[in-house]
C-alpha atoms as a PDB file:
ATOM      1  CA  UNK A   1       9.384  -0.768  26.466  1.00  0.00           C
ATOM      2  CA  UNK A   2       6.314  -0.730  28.724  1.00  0.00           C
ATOM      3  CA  UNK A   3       3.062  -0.060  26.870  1.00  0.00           C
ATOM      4  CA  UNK A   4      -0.322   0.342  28.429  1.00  0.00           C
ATOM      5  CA  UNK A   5      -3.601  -1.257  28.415  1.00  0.00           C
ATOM      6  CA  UNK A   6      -5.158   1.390  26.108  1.00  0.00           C
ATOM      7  CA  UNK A   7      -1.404   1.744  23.756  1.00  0.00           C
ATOM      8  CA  UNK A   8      -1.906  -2.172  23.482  1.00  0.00           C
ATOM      9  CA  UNK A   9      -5.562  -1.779  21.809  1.00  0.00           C
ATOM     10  CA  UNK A  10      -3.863   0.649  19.960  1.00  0.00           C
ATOM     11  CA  UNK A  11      -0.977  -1.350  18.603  1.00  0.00           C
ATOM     12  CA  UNK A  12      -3.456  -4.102  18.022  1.00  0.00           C
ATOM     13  CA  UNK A  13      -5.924  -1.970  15.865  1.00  0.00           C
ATOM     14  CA  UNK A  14      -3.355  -0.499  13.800  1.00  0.00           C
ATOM     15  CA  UNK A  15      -1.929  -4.499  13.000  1.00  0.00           C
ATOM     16  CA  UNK A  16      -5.580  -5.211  11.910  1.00  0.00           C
ATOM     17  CA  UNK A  17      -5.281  -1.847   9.672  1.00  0.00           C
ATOM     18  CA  UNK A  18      -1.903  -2.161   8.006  1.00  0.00           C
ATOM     19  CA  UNK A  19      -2.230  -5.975   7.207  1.00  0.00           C
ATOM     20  CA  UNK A  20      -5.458  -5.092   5.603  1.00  0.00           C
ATOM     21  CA  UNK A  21      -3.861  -2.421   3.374  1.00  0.00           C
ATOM     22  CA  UNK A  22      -0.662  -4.552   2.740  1.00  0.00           C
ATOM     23  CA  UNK A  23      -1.315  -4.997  -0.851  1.00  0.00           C
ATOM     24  CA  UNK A  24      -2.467  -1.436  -2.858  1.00  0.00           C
ATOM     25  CA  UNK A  25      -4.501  -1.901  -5.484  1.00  0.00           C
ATOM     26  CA  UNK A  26      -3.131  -0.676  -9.075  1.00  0.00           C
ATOM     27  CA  UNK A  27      -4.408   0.141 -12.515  1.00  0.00           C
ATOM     28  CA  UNK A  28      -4.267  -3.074 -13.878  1.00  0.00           C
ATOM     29  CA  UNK A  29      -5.591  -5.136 -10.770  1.00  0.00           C
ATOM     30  CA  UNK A  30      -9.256  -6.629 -11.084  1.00  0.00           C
ATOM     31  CA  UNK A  31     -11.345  -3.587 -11.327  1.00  0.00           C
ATOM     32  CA  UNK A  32     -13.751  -4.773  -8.684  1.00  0.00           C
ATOM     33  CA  UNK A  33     -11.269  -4.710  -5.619  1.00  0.00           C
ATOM     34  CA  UNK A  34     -10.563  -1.341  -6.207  1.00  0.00           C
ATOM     35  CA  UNK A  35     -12.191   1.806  -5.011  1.00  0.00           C
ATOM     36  CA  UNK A  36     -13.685   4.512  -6.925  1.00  0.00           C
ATOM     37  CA  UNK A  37     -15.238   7.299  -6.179  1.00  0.00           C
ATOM     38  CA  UNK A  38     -16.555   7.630  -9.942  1.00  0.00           C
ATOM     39  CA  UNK A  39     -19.932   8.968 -10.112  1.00  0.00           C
ATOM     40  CA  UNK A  40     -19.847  10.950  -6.693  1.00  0.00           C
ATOM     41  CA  UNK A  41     -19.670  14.572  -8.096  1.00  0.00           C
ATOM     42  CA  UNK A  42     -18.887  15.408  -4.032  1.00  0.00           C
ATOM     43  CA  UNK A  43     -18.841  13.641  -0.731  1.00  0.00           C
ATOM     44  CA  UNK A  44     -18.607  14.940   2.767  1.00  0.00           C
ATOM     45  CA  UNK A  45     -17.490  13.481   6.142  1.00  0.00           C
ATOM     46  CA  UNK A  46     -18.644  13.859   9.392  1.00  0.00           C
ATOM     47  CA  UNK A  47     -16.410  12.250  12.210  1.00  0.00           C
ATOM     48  CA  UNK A  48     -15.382  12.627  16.175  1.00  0.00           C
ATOM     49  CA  UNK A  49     -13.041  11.162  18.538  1.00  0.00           C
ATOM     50  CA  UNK A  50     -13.745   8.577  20.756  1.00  0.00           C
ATOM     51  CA  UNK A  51     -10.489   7.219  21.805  1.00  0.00           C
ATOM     52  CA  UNK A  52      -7.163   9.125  22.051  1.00  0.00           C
ATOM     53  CA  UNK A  53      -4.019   7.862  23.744  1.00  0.00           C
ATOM     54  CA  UNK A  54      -0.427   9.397  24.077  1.00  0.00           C
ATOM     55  CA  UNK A  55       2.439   7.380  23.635  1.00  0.00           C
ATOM     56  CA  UNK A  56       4.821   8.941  26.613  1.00  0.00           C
ATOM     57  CA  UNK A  57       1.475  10.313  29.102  1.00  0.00           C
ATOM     58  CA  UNK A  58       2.352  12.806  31.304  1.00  0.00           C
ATOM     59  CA  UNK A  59      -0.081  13.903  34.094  1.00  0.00           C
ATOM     60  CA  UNK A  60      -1.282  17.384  32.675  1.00  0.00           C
ATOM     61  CA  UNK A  61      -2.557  15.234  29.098  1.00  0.00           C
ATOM     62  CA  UNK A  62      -5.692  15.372  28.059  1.00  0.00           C
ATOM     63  CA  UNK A  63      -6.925  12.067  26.341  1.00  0.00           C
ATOM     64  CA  UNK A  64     -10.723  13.158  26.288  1.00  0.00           C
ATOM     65  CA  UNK A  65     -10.511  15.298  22.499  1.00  0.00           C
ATOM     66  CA  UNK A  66     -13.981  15.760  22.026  1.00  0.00           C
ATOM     67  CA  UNK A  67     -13.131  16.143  18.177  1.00  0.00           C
ATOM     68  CA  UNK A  68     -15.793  17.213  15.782  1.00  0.00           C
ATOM     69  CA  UNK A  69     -14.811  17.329  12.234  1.00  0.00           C
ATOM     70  CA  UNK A  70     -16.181  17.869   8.507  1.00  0.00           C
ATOM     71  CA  UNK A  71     -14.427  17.043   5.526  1.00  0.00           C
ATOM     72  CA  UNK A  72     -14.951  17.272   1.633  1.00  0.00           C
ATOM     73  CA  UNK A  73     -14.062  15.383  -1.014  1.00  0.00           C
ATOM     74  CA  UNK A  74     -15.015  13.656  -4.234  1.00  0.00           C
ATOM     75  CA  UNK A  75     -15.082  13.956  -7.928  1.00  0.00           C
ATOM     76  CA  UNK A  76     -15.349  17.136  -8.170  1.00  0.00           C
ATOM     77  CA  UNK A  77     -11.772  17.908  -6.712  1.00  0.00           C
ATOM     78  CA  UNK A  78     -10.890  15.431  -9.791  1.00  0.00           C
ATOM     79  CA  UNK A  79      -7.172  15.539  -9.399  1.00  0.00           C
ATOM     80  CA  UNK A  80      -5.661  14.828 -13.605  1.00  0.00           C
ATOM     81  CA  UNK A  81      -2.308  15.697 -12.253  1.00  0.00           C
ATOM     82  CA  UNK A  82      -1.373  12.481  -9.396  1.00  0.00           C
ATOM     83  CA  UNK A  83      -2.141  10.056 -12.571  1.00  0.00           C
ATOM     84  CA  UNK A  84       1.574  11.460 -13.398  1.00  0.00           C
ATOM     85  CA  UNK A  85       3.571  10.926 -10.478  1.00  0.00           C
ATOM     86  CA  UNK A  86       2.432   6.991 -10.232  1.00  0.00           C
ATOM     87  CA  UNK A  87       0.258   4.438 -10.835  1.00  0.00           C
ATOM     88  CA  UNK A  88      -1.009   3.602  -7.595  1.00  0.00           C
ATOM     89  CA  UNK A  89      -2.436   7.423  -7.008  1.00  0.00           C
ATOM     90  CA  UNK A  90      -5.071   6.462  -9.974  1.00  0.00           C
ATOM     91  CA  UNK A  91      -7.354   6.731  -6.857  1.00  0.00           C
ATOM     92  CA  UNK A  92      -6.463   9.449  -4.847  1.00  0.00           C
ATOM     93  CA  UNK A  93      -9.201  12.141  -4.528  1.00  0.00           C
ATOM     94  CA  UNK A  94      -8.411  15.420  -2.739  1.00  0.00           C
ATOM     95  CA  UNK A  95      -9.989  16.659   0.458  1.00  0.00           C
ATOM     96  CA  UNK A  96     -10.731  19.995   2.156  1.00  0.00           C
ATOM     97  CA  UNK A  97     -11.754  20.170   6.115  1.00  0.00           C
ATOM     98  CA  UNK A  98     -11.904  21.214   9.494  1.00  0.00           C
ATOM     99  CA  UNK A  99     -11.367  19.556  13.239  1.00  0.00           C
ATOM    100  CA  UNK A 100     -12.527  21.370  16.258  1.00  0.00           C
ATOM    101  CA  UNK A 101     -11.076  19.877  19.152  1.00  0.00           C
ATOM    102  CA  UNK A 102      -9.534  19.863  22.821  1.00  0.00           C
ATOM    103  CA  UNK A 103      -6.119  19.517  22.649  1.00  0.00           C
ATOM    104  CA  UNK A 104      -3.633  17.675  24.634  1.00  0.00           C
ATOM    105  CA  UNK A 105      -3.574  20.431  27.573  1.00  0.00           C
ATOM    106  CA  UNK A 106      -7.514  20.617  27.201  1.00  0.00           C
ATOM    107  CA  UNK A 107      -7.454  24.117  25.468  1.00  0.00           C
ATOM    108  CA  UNK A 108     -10.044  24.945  22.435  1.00  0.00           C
ATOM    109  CA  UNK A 109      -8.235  24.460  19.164  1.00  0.00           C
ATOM    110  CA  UNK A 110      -8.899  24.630  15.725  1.00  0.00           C
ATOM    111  CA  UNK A 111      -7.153  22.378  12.171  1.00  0.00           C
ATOM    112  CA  UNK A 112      -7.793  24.051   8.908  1.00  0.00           C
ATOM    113  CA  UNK A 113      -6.864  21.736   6.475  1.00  0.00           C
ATOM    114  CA  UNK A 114      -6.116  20.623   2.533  1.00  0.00           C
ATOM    115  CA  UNK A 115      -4.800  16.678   1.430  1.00  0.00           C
ATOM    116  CA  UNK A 116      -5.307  13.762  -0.381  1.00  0.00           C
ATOM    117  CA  UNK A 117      -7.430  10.399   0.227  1.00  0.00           C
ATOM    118  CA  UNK A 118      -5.783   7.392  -1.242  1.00  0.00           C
ATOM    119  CA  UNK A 119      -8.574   4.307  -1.707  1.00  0.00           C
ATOM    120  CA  UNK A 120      -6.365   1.016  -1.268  1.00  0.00           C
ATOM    121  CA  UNK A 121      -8.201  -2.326  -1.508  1.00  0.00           C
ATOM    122  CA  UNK A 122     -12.514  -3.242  -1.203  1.00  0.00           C
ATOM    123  CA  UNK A 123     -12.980  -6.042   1.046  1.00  0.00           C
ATOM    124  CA  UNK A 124     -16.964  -6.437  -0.244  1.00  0.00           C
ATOM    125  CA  UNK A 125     -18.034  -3.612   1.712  1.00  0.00           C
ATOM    126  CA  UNK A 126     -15.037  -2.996   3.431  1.00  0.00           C
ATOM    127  CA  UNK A 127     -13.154  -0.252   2.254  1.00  0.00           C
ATOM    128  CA  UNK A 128      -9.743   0.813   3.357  1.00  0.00           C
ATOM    129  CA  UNK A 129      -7.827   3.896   2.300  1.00  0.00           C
ATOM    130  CA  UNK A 130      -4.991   6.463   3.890  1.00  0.00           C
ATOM    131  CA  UNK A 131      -4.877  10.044   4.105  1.00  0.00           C
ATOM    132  CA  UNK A 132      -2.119  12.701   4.130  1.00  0.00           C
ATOM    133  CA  UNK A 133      -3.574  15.992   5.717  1.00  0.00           C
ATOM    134  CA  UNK A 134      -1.518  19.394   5.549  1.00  0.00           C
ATOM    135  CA  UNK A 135      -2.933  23.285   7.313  1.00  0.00           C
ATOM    136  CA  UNK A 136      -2.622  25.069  10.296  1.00  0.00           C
ATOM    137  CA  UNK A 137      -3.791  24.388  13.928  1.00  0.00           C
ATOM    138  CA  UNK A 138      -4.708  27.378  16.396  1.00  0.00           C
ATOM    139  CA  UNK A 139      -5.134  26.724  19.915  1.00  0.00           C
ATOM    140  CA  UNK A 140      -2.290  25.795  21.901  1.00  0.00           C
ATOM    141  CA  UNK A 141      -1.743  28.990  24.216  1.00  0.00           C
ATOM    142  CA  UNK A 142       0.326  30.126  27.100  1.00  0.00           C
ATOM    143  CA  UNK A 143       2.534  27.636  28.793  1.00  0.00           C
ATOM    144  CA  UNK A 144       1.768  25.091  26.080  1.00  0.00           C
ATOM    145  CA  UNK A 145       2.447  27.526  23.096  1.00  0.00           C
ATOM    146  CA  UNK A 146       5.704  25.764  22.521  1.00  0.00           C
ATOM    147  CA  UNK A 147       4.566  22.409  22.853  1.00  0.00           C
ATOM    148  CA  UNK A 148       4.215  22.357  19.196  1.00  0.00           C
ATOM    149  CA  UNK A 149       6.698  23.604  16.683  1.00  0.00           C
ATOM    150  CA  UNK A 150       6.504  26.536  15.370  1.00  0.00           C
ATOM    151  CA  UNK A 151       3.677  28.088  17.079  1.00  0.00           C
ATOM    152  CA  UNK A 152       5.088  31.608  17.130  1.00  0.00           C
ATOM    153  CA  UNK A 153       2.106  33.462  16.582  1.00  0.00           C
ATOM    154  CA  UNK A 154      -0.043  31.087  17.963  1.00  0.00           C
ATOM    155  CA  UNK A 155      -0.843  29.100  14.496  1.00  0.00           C
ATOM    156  CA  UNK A 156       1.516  26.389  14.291  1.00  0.00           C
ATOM    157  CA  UNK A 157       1.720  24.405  10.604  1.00  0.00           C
ATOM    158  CA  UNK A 158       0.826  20.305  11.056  1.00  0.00           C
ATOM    159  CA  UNK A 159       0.836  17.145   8.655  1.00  0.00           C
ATOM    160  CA  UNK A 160      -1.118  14.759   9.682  1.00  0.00           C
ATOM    161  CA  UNK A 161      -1.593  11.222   8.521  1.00  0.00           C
ATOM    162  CA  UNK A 162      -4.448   8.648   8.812  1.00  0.00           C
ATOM    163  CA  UNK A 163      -5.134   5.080   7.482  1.00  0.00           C
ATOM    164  CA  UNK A 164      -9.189   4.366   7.981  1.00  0.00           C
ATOM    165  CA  UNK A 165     -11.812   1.965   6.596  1.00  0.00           C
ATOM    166  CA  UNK A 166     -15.447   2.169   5.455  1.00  0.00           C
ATOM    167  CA  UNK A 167     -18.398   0.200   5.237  1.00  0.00           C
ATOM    168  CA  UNK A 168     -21.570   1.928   3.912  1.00  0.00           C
ATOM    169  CA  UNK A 169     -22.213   5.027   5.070  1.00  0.00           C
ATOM    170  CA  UNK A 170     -19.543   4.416   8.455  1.00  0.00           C
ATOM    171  CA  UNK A 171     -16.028   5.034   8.602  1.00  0.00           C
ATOM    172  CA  UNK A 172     -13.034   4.505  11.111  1.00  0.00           C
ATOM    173  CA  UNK A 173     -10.148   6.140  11.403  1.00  0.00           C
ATOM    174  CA  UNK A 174      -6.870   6.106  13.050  1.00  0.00           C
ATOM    175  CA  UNK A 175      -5.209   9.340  13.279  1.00  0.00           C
ATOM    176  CA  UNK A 176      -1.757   9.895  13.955  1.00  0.00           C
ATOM    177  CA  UNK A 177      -0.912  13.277  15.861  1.00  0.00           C
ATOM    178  CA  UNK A 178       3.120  13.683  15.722  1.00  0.00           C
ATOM    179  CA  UNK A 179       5.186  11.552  17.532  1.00  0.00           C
ATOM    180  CA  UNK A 180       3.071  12.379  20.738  1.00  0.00           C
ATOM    181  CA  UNK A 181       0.283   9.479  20.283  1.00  0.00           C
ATOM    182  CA  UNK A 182      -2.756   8.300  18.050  1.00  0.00           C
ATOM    183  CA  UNK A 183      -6.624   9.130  17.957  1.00  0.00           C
ATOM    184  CA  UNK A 184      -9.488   7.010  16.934  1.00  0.00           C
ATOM    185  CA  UNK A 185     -12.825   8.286  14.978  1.00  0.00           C
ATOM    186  CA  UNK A 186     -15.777   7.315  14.018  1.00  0.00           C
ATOM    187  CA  UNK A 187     -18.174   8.838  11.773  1.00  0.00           C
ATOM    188  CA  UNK A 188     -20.243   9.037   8.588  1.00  0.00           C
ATOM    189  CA  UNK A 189     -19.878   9.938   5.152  1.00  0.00           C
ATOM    190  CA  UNK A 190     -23.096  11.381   3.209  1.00  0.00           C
END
C-alpha cells in the first residue's frame, strides 16, 4: 500500500500517540501519574482543525475543514456509574459539544454531540487521554447525501473517536472520522 507524504505524518503522529498511552493508568497505580480532574467543578474546550487527510483521496475531497469546536466537561458531569463497569474508567469524565465544520465535499455542516473523556497516563505536564464521541451530524446535502450512512433526512448518526494530549492550558488531538481518514486539532482548554 502506497501512502502519502501527509498519511505518513499521520501514521507517524499517531505511533508517537499510542506508544504514549500504551500503559493506562489504574486505581491502584502511583496516584501522581494519573489524571484527575478533581477540583474542576467544569471545564470547557475550545479547538479547530489544522490538518485533515483522507486515507483513499479522491479529487472532489476537501482536506481544508476549517473546524471550530466547543466542548464541556468536568466534575460536574461526575459520572458514579463507569466506577462499575471497570477499574480503569475511575477517570473518565463525560463531555457535551459541538463542531462546526466543512465537510469532505466542502459543504457547511454541523456535530451535536454527547461522550466520555478517558485521562490515561501524566507525563509531568503531559497529559494524554481518549475520547469516544456519539450525536448527529447535519450537512452533507445533494449528491453527497449518501456519502454517509444513514443520512435519510439529512441528519446522519456518527461515533467518533479521538486519542489527544495536553500540556497546560493546550491540547492536541487526533480525530478519527470513519474509515474515510483522520483530522488534527489544536486548541485550548479554560
Amino acid at each position: 500500500m502506497y501512502l502519502t507524504k501527509n498519511q505518513h505524518v499521520v501514521v507517524i503522529v499517531l505511533f508517537i500517540l499510542s506508544f504514549s498511552m500504551a500503559g493506562t493508568a489504574r486505581a491502584d497505580d502511583d496516584p501522581s501519574t494519573i489524571a484527575s480532574t478533581n477540583g474542576e467543578e467544569f471545564r470547557f474546550q475550545l479547538h479547530t482543525s489544522v490538518f485533515t487527510t483522507h486515507f483513499n483521496p479522491k479529487p472532489e475531497h476537501n482536506n481544508t475543514q476549517n473546524l471550530i469546536g466547543l466542548e464541556w466537561y468536568g466534575d460536574g458531569f461526575e459520572p458514579n456509574y463507569f466506577h462499575a463497569f471497570h477499574d480503569h474508567m475511575g477517570n473518565a469524565r463525560p463531555l457535551a459539544g459541538a463542531a462546526w465544520f466543512r465537510n469532505s465535499f466542502d459543504q457547511k455542516s454541523i456535530y451535536l454531540y454527547g461522550g466520555v473523556r478517558q485521562d490515561f497516563i501524566r507525563y509531568n505536564e503531559i497529559q494524554t487521554y481518549a475520547k469516544i464521541t456519539a450525536g448527529l451530524i447535519h450537512g452533507y446535502r445533494g449528491e453527497y447525501r449518501d456519502k454517509i450512512p444513514f443520512n435519510q433526512f439529512g441528519i446522519a448518526p456518527a461515533i467518533i473517536p479521538m486519542v489527544g494530549a495536553s500540556y497546560g492550558w493546550g491540547v492536541a488531538e487526533i480525530t478519527f472520522f470513519g474509515f474515510s481518514g483522520v483530522m488534527l486539532t489544536l486548541g485550548a482548554t479554560f
